[in-house]
C-alpha atoms as a PDB file:
ATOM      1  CA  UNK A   1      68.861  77.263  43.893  1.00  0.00           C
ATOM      2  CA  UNK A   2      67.735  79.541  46.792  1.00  0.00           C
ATOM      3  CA  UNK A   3      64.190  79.004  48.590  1.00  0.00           C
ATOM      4  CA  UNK A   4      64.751  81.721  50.817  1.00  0.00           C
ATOM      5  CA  UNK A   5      64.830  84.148  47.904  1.00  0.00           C
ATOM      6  CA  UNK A   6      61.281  83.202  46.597  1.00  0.00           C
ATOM      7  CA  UNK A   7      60.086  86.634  47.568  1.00  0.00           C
ATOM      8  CA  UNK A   8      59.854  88.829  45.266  1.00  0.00           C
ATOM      9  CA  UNK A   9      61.694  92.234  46.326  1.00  0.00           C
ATOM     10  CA  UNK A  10      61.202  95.527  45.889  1.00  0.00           C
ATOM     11  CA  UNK A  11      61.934  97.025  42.332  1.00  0.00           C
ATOM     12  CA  UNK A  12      61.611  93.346  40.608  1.00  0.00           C
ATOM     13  CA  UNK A  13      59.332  92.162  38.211  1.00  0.00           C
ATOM     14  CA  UNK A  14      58.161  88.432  37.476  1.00  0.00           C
ATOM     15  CA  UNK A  15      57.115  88.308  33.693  1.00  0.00           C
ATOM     16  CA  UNK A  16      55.054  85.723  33.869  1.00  0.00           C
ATOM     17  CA  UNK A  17      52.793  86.542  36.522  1.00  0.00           C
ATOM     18  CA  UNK A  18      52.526  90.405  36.456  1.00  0.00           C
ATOM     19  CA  UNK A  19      52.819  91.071  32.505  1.00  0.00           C
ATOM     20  CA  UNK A  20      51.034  87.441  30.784  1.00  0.00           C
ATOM     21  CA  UNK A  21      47.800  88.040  30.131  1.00  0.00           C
ATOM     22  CA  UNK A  22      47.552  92.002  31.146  1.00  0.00           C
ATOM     23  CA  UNK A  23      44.840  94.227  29.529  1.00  0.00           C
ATOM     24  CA  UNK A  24      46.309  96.967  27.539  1.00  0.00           C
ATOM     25  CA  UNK A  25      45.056 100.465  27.537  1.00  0.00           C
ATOM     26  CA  UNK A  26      46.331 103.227  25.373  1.00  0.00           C
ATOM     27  CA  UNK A  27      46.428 106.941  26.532  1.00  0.00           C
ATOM     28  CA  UNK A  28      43.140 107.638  25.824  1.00  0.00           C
ATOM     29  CA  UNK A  29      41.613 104.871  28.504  1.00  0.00           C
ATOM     30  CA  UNK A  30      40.885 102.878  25.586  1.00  0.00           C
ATOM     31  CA  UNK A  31      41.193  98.963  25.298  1.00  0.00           C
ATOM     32  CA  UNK A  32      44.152  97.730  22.821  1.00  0.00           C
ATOM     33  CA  UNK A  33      44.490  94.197  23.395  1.00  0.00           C
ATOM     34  CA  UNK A  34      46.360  92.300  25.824  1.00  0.00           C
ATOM     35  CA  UNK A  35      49.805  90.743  26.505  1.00  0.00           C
ATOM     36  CA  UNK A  36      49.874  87.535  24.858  1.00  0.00           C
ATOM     37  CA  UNK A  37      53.807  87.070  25.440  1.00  0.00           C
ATOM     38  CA  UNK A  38      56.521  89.089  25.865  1.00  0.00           C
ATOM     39  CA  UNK A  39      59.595  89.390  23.581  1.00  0.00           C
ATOM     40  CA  UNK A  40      63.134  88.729  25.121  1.00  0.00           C
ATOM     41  CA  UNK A  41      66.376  90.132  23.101  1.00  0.00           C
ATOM     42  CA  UNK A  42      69.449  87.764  23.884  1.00  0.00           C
ATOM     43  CA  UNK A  43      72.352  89.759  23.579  1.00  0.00           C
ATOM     44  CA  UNK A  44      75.919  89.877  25.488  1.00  0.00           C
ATOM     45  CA  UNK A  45      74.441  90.847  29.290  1.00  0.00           C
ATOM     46  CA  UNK A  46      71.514  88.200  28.597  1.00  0.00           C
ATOM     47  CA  UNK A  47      68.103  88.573  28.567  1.00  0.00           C
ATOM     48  CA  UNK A  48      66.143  91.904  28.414  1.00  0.00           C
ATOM     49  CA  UNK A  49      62.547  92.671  27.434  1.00  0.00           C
ATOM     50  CA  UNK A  50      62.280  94.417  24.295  1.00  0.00           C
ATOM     51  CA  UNK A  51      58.329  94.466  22.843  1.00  0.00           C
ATOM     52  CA  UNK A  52      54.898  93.055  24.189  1.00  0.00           C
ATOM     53  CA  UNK A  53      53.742  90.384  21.201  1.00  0.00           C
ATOM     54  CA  UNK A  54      49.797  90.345  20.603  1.00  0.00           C
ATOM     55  CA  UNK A  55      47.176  88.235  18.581  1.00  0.00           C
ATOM     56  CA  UNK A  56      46.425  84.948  18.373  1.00  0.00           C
ATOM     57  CA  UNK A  57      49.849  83.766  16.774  1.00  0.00           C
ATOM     58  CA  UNK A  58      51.299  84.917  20.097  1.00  0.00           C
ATOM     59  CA  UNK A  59      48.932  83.281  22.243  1.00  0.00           C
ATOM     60  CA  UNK A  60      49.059  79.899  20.454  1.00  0.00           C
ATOM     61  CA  UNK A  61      52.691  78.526  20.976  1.00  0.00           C
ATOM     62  CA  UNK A  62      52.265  78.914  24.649  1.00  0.00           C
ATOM     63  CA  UNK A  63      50.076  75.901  24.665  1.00  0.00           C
ATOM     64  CA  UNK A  64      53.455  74.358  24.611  1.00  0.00           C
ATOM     65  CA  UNK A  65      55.546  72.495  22.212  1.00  0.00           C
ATOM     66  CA  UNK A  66      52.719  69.360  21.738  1.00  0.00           C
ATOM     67  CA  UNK A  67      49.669  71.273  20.926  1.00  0.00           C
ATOM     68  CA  UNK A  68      51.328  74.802  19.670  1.00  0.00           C
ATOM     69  CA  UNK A  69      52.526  74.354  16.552  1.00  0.00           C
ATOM     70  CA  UNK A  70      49.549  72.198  15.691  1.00  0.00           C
ATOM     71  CA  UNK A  71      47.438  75.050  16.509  1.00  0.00           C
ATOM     72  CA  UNK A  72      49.342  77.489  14.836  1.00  0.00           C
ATOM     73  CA  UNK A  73      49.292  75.554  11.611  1.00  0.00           C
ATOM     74  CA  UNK A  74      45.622  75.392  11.829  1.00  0.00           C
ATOM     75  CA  UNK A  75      45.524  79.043  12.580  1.00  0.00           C
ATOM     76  CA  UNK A  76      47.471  79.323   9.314  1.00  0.00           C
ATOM     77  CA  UNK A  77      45.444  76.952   7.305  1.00  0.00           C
ATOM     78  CA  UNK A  78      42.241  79.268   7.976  1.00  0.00           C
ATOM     79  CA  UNK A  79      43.640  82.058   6.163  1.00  0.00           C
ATOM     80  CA  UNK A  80      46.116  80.719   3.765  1.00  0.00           C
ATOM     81  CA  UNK A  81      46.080  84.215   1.583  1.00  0.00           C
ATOM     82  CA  UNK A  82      47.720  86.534   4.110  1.00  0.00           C
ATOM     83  CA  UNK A  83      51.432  86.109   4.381  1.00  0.00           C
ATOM     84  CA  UNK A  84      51.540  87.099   7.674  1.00  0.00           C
ATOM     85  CA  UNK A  85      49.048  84.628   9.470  1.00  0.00           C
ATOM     86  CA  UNK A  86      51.496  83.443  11.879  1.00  0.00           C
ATOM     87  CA  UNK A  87      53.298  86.537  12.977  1.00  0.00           C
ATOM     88  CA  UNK A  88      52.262  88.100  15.764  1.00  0.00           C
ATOM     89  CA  UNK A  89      51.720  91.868  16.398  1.00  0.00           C
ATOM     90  CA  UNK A  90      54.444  93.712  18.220  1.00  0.00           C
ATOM     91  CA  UNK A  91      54.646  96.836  20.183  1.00  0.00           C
ATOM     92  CA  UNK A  92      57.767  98.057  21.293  1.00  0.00           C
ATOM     93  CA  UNK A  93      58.112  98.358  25.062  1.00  0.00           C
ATOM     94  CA  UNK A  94      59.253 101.796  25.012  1.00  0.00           C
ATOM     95  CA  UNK A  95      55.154 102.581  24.418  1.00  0.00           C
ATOM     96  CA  UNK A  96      54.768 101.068  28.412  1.00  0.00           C
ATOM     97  CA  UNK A  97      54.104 104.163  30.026  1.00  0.00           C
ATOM     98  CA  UNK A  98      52.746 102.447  33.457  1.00  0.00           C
ATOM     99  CA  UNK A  99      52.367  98.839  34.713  1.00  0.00           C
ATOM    100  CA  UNK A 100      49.599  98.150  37.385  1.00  0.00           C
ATOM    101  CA  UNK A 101      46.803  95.698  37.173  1.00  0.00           C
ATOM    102  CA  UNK A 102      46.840  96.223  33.855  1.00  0.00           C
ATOM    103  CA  UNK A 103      49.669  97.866  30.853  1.00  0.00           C
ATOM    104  CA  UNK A 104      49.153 101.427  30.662  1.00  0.00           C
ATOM    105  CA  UNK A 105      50.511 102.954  26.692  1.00  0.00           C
ATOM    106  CA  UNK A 106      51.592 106.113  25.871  1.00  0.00           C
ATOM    107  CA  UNK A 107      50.081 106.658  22.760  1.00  0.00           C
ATOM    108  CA  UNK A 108      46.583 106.170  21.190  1.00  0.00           C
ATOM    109  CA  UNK A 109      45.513 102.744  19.893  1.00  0.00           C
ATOM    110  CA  UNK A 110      45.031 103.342  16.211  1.00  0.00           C
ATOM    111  CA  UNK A 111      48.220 102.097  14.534  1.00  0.00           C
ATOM    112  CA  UNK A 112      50.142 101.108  17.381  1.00  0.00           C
ATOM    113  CA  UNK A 113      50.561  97.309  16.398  1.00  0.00           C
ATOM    114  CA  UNK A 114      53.121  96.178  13.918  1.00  0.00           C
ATOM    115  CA  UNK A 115      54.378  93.140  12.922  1.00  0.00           C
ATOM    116  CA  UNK A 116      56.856  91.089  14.460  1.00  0.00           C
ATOM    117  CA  UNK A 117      60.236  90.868  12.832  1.00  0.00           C
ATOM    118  CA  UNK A 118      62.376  87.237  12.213  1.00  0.00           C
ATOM    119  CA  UNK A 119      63.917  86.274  15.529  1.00  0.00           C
ATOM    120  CA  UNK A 120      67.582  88.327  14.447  1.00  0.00           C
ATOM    121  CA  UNK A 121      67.594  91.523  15.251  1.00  0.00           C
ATOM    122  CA  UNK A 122      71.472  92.029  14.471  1.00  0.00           C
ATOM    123  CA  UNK A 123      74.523  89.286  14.174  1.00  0.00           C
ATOM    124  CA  UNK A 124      74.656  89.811  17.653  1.00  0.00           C
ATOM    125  CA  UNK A 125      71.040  89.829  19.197  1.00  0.00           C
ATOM    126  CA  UNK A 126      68.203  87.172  18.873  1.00  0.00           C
ATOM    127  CA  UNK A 127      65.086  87.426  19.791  1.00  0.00           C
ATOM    128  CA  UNK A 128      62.885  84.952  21.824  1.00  0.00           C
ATOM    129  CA  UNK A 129      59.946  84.732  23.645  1.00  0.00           C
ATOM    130  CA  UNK A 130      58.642  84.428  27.390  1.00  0.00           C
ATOM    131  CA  UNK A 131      56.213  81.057  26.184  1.00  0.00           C
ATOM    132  CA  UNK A 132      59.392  79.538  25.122  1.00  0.00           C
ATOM    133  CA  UNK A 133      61.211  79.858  28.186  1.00  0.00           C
ATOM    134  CA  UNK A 134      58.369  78.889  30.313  1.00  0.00           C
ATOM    135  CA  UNK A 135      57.740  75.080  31.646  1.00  0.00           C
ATOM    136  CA  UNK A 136      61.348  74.209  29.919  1.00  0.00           C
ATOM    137  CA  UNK A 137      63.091  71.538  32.365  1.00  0.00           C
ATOM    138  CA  UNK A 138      65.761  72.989  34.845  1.00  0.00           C
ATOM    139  CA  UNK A 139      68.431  70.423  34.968  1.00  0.00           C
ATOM    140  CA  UNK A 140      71.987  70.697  37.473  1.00  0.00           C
ATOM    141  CA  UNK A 141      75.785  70.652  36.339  1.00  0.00           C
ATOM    142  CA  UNK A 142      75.508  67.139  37.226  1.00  0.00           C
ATOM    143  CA  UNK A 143      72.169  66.192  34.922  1.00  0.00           C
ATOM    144  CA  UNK A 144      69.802  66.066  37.834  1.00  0.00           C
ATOM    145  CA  UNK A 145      66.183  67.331  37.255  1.00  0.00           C
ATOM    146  CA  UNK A 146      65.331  70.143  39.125  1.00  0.00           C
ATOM    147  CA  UNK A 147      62.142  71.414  38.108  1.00  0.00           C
ATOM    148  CA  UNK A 148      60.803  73.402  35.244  1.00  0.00           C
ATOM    149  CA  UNK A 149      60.864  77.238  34.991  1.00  0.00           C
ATOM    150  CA  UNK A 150      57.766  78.823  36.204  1.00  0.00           C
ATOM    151  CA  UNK A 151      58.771  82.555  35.881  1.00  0.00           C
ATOM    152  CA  UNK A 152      61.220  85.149  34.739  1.00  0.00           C
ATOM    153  CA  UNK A 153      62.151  87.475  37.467  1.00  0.00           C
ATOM    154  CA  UNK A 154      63.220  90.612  35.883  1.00  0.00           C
ATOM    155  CA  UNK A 155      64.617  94.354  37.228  1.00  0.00           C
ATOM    156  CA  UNK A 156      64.965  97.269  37.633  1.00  0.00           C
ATOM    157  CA  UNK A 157      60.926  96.774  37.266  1.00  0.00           C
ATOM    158  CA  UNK A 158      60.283 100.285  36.954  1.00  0.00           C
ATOM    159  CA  UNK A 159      61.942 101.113  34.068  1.00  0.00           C
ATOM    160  CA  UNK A 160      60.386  98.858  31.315  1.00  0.00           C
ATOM    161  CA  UNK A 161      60.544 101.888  28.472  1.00  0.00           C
ATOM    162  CA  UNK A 162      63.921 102.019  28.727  1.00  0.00           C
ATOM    163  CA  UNK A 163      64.728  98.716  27.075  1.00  0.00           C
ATOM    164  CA  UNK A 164      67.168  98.282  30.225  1.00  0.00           C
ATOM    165  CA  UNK A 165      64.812  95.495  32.183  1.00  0.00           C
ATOM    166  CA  UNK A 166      67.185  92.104  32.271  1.00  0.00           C
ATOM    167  CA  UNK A 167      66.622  89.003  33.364  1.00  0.00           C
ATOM    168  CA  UNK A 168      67.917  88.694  37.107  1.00  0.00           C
ATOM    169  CA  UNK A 169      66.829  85.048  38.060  1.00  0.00           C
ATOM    170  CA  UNK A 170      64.153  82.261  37.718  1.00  0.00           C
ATOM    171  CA  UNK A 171      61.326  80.773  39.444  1.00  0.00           C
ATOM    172  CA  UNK A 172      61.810  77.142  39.377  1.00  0.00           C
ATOM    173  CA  UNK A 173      59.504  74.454  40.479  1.00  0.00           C
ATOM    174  CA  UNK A 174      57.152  71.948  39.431  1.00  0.00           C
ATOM    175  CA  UNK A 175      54.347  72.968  36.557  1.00  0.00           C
ATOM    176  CA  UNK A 176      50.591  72.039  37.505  1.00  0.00           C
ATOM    177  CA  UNK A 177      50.565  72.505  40.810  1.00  0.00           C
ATOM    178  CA  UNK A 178      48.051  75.129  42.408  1.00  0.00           C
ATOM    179  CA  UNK A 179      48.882  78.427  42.771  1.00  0.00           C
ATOM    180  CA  UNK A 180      52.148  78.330  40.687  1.00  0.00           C
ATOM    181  CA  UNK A 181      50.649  81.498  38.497  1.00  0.00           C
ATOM    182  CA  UNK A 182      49.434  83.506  41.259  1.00  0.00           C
ATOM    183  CA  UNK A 183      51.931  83.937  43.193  1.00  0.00           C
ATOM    184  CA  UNK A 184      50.759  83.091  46.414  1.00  0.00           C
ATOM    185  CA  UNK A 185      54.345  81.280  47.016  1.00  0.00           C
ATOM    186  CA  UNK A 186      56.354  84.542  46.597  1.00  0.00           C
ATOM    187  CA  UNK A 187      54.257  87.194  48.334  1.00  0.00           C
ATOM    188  CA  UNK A 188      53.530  87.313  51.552  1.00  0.00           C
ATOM    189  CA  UNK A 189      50.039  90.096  51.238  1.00  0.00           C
ATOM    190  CA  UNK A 190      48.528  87.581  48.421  1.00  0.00           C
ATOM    191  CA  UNK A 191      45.125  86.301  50.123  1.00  0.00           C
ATOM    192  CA  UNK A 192      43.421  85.194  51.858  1.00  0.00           C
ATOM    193  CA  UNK A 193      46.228  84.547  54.246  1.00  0.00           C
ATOM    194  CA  UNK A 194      44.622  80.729  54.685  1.00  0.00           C
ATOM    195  CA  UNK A 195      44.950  79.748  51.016  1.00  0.00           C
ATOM    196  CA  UNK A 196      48.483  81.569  50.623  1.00  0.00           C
ATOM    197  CA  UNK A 197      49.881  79.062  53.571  1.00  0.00           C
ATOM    198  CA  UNK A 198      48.446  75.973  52.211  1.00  0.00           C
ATOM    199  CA  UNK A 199      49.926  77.266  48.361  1.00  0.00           C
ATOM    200  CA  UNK A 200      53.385  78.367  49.536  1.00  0.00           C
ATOM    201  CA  UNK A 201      53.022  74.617  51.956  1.00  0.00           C
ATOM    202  CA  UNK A 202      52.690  73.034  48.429  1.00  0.00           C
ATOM    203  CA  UNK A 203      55.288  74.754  47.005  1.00  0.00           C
ATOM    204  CA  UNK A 204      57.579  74.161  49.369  1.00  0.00           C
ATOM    205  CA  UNK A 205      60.220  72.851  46.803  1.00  0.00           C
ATOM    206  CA  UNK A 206      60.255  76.430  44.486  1.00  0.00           C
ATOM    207  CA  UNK A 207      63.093  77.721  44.262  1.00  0.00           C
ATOM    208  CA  UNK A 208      65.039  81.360  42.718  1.00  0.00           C
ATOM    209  CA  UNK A 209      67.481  80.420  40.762  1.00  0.00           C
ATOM    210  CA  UNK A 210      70.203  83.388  39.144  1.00  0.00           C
ATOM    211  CA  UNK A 211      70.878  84.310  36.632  1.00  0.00           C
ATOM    212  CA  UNK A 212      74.808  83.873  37.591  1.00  0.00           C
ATOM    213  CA  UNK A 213      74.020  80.216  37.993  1.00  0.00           C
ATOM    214  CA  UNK A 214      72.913  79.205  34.522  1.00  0.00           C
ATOM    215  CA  UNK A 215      75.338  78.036  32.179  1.00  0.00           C
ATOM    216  CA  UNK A 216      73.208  77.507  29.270  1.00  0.00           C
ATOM    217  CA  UNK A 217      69.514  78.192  27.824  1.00  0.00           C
ATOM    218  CA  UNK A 218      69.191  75.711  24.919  1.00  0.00           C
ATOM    219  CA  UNK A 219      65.549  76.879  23.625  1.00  0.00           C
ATOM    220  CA  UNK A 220      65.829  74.296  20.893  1.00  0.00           C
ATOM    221  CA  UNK A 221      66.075  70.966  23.443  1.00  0.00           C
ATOM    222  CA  UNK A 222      63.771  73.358  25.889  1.00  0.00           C
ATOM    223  CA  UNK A 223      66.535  73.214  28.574  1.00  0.00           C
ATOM    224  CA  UNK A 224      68.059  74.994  30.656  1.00  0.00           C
ATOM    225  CA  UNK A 225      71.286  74.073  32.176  1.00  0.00           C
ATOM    226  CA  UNK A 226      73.038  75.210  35.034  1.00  0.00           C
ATOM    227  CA  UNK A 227      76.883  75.707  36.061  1.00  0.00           C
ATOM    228  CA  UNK A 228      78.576  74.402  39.139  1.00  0.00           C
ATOM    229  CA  UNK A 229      77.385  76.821  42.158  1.00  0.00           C
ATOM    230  CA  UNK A 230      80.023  79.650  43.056  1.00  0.00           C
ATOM    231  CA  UNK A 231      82.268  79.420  45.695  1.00  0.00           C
END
């Protein structure tokens, strides 16, 4: 774990805090929804983003692993006709034509949603979500806790159409504490200057963590586990 690579450089992307929760606007200027998680293909160079997921079965399993499925089940129970109650819409990320303050499409609205598939998108990719990787406990090659994942720092950040955005590293610190979505403790221009001091005082212990350094993701225990450092 490296503290003195909390900043987030030029060209990199962190998931959580720049794509969560983003207004999306087709190419007309017109409102189509917003990022309620992002969909991560696991394949043989790791993790890549692959498709922003949208509705309320998206949004509810990122209440976490006590109150999500609950939810969801309720969700389901509400409309027990439709088959697909609790799969959530999906649009490729090849339709992300710009990424500002908000997730610019390149195509109009009307259509542009369709369902999620299962989680296998060949033998040799599986598909997962940003909620599921977020908040999962961070533990050393020698079982020691280190914190819980806070974001997913991805790259090269401006090319999300291409499919070719990876996984670089995580943020990893402790979940609850104030500012740990805003990212006052990884940019230095995030104000007011007073307020980003006292958050990135707090978070003191956050760390970036890469990729290269974790040995395992094991998204059914909610764990991720990491190797013996390098060198």
């Amino acid at each position: 774990m490296r503290k003195d690579d909390l900043a987030r450089p030029e060209g990199f992307l962190d998931a959580a805090l720049q794509l969560l929760d983003r207004q999306l606007v087709d190419s007309e200027g017109r409102l189509a929804g917003k990022v309620d998680d992002v969909e991560l293909t696991q394949d043989g160079g790791g993790l890549r983003v692959t498709g922003i997921l949208v509705g309320v079965p998206a949004w509810l399993p990122r209440l976490g692993p006590r109150f999500g499925p609950w939810l969801l089940e309720w969700w389901r129970l509400l409309g027990v006709t439709r088959a697909h109650r609790t799969t959530p819409g999906r649009i490729g990320i090849e339709r992300v034509a710009e990424l500002d303050q908000e997730v610019r499409l390149d195509r109009e609205r009307d259509g542009l949603v369709q369902l999620a598939s299962g989680p296998e998108e060949d033998e040799d990719d599986v598909r997962h979500r940003l909620g599921d990787l977020l908040a999962v406990r961070v533990t050393s090659a020698d079982g020691e806790r280190l914190g819980q994942v806070l974001d997913v720092r991805m790259a090269p950040a401006g090319e999300l159409a291409s499919g070719r955005v990876r996984a670089v590293g995580l943020i990893v610190g402790r979940v609850g504490r104030p500012g740990s979505l805003m990212g006052y403790e990884r940019d230095e221009d995030q104000g007011p200057a007073a307020l980003a001091v006292l958050v990135r005082r707090i978070h003191r212990d956050t760390a970036y963590v890469p990729m290269e350094q974790v040995a395992q993701i094991d998204w059914d225990e909610r764990e991720v586990r990491l190797g013996d450092r390098p060198g």
